[in-house]
Protein backbone atom coordinates (compact mmCIF):
# COMPACT_ATOMS: atom_id res chain seq x y z
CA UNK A 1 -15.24 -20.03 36.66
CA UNK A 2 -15.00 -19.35 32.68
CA UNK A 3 -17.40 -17.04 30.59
CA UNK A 4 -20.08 -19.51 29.75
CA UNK A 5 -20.44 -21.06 33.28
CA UNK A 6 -20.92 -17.89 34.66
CA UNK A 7 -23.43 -16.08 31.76
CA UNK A 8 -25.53 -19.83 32.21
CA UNK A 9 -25.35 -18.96 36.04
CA UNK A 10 -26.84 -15.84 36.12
CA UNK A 11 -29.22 -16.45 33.11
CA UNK A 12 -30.73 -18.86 35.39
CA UNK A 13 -30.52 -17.17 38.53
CA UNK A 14 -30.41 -13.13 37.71
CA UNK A 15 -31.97 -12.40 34.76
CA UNK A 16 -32.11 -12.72 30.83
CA UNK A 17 -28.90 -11.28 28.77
CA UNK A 18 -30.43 -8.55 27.55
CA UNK A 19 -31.53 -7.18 30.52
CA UNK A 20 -28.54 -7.19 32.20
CA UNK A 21 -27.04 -3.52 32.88
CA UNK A 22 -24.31 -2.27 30.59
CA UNK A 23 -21.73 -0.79 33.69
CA UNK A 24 -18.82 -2.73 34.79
CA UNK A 25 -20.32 -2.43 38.37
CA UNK A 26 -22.05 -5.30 40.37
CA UNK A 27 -25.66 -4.89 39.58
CA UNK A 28 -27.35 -3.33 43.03
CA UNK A 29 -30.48 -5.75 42.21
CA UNK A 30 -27.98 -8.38 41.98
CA UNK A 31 -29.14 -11.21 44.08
CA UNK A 32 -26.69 -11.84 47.43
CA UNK A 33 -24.81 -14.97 47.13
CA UNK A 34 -21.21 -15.33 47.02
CA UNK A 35 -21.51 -17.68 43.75
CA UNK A 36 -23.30 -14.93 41.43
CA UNK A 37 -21.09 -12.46 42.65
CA UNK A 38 -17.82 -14.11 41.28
CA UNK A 39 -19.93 -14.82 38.37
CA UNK A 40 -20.69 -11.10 37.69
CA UNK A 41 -16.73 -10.32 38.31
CA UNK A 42 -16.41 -13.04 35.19
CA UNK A 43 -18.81 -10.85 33.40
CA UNK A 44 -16.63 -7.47 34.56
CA UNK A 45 -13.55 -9.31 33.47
CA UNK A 46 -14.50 -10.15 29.81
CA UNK A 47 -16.33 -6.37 29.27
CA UNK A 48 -12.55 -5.06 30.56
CA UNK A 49 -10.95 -6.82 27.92
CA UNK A 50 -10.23 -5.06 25.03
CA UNK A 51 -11.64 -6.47 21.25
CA UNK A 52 -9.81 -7.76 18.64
CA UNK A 53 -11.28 -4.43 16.50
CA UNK A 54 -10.02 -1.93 19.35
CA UNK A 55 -6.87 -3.92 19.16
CA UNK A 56 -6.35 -4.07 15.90
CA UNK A 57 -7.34 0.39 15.72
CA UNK A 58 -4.57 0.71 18.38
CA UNK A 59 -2.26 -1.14 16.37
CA UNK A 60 -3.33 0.85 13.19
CA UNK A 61 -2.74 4.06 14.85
CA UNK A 62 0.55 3.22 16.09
CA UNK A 63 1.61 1.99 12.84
CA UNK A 64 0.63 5.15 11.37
CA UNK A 65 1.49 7.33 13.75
CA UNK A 66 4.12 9.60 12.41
CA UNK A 67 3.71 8.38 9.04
CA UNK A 68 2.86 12.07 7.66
CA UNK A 69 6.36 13.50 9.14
CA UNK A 70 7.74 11.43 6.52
CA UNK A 71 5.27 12.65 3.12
CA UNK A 72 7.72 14.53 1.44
CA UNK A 73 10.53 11.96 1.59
CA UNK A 74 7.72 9.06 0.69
CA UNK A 75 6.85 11.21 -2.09
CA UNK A 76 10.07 11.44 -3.45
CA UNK A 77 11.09 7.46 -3.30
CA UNK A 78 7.79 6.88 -4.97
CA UNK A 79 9.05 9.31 -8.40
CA UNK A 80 12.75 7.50 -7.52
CA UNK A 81 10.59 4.27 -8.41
CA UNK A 82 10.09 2.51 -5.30
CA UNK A 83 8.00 -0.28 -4.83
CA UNK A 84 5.54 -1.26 -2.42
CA UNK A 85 8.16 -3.89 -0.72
CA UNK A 86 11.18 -0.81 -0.60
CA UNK A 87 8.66 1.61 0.78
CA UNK A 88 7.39 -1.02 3.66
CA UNK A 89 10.77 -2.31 4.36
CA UNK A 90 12.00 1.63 4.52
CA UNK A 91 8.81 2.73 6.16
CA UNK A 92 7.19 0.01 8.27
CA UNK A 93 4.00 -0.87 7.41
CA UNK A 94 3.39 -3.81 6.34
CA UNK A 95 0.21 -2.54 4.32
CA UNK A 96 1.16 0.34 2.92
CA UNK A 97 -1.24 0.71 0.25
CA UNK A 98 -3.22 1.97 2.96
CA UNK A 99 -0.14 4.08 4.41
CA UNK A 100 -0.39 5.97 0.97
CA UNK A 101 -3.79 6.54 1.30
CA UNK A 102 -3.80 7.67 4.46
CA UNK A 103 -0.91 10.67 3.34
CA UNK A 104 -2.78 11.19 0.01
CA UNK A 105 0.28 9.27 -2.21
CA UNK A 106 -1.56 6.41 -3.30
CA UNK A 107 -2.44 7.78 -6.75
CA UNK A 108 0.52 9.45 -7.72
CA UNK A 109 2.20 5.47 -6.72
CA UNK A 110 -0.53 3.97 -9.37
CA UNK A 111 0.34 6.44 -11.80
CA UNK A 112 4.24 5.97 -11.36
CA UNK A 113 3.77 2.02 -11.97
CA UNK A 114 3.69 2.61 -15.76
CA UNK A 115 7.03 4.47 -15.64
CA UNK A 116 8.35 1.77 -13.80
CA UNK A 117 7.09 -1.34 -15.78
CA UNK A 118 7.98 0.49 -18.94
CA UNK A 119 10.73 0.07 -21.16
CA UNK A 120 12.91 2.79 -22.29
CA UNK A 121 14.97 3.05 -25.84
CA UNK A 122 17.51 6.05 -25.37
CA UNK A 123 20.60 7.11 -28.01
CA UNK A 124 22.20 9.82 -25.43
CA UNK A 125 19.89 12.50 -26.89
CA UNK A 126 16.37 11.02 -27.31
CA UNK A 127 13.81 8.78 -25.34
CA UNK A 128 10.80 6.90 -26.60
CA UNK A 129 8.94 5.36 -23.74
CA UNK A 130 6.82 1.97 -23.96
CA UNK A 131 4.23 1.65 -21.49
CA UNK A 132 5.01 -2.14 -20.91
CA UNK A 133 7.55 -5.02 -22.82
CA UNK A 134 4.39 -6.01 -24.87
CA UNK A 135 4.59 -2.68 -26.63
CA UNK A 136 7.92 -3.16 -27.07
CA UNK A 137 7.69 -6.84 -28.23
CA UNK A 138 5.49 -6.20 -31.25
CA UNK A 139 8.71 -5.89 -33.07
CA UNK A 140 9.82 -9.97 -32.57
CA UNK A 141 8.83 -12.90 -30.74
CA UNK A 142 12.22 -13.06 -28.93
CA UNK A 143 12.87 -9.61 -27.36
CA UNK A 144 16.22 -9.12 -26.63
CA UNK A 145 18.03 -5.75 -26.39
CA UNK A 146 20.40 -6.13 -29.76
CA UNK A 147 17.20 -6.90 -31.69
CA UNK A 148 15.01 -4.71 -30.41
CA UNK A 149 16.25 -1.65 -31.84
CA UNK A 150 17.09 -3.62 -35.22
CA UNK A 151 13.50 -4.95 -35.75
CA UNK A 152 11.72 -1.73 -34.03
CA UNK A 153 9.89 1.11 -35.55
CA UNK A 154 7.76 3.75 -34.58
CA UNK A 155 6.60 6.50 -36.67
CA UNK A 156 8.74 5.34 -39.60
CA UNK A 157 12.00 6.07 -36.83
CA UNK A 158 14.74 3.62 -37.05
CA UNK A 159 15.88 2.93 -33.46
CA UNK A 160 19.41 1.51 -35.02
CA UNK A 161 22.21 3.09 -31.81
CA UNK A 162 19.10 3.18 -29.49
CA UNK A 163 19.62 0.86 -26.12
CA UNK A 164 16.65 -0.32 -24.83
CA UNK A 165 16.16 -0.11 -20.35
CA UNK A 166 14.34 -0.89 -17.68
CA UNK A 167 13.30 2.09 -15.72
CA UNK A 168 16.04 1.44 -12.70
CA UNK A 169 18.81 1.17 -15.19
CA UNK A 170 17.33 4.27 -17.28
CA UNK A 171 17.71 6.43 -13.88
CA UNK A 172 21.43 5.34 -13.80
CA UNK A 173 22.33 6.14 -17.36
CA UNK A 174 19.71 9.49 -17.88
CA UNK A 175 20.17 12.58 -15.46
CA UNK A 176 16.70 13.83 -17.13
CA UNK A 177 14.86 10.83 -15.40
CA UNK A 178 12.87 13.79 -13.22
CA UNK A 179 11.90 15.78 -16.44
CA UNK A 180 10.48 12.77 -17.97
CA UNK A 181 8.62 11.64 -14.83
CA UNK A 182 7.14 15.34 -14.60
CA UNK A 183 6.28 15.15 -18.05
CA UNK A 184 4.46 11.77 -17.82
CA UNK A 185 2.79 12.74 -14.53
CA UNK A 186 1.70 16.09 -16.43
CA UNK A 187 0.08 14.22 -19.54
CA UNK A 188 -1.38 11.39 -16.95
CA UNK A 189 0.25 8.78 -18.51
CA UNK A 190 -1.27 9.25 -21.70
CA UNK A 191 1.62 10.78 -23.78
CA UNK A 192 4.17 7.84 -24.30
CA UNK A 193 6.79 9.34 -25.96
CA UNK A 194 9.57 12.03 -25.02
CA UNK A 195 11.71 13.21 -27.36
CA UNK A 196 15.28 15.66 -26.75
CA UNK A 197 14.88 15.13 -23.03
């Protein structure tokens, strides 16, 4: 007997849905016929089965589980520039926006996008730091690394002997990537240039 055959059953021959009792026990006012009975064990049956919500919370927990014993190393991929995909694959979730929320990360990952978007124009001795390539494009309509510190200026600065990098190939080439990120994160974002870092 499925679900509906056996809720139409004892609608008709028990009593309306909503009065039925909430336990997982046969009813003692339950009628005695074999038929309702197995009907009632139908209605046991479904209440013992788990929803898709409790499912879906166990799930969530186990995903999460020991997500915290890993904060400080999270922390510390997220200021290496990580991005959401290299933090699941490393980490597991597959949403782990909420994983950062859920260890208090998420907002120092939205204000590390900048940095890692951004464009960098270093000489060995001096950074300037453009919060995306549009900033850096105002200088020609075809960006390109051998142009862009030709055409560039800012502040009246020639950046002739500048090289211009993304922020994964900055890291390689800059040992003070860490001062700069502290600096940014310090500022908010809002100061965009670092100089004799």
């Amino acid at each position: 007997m499925n679900l509906t055959k056996a809720v139409v059953l004892l609608e008709t021959r028990y009593k309306p849905v909503k009065e039925w009792p909430d336990g997982k026990a046969i009813p003692r006012d339950l009628p005695e016929d074999e038929e309702l009975k197995k009907a009632w064990e139908v209605i046991i049956d479904s209440r013992n089965q788990k929803t898709p919500k409790e499912i879906q919370t166990k799930k969530t927990k186990d995903v999460y589980k020991d997500f915290s014993k890993h904060k400080e190393e999270m922390k510390q991929d997220i200021l290496d520039g990580y991005s959401l995909r290299e933090l699941s694959k490393k980490y597991g979730p597959t949403d782990m926006i909420r994983g950062l929320k859920r260890v208090k990360l998420y907002d120092l990952f939205k204000k590390m996008c900048p940095l890692k978007i951004g464009w960098y124009a270093y000489n060995g001795q001096n950074t300037t730091f453009f919060k995306n390539i549009e900033e850096a494009r105002m200088f020609t309509d075809s960006p390109s690394r051998e142009e862009f510190y030709r055409k560039y200026r800012k502040n009246g600065e020639s950046f002739e002997g500048y090289e211009f990098y993304s922020f994964q190939e900055f890291k390689e080439i800059n040992p003070n990537v860490p001062k700069i990120v502290d600096e940014y994160l310090k500022h908010n974002g809002e100061k965009v240039t670092f100089l004799n870092l």
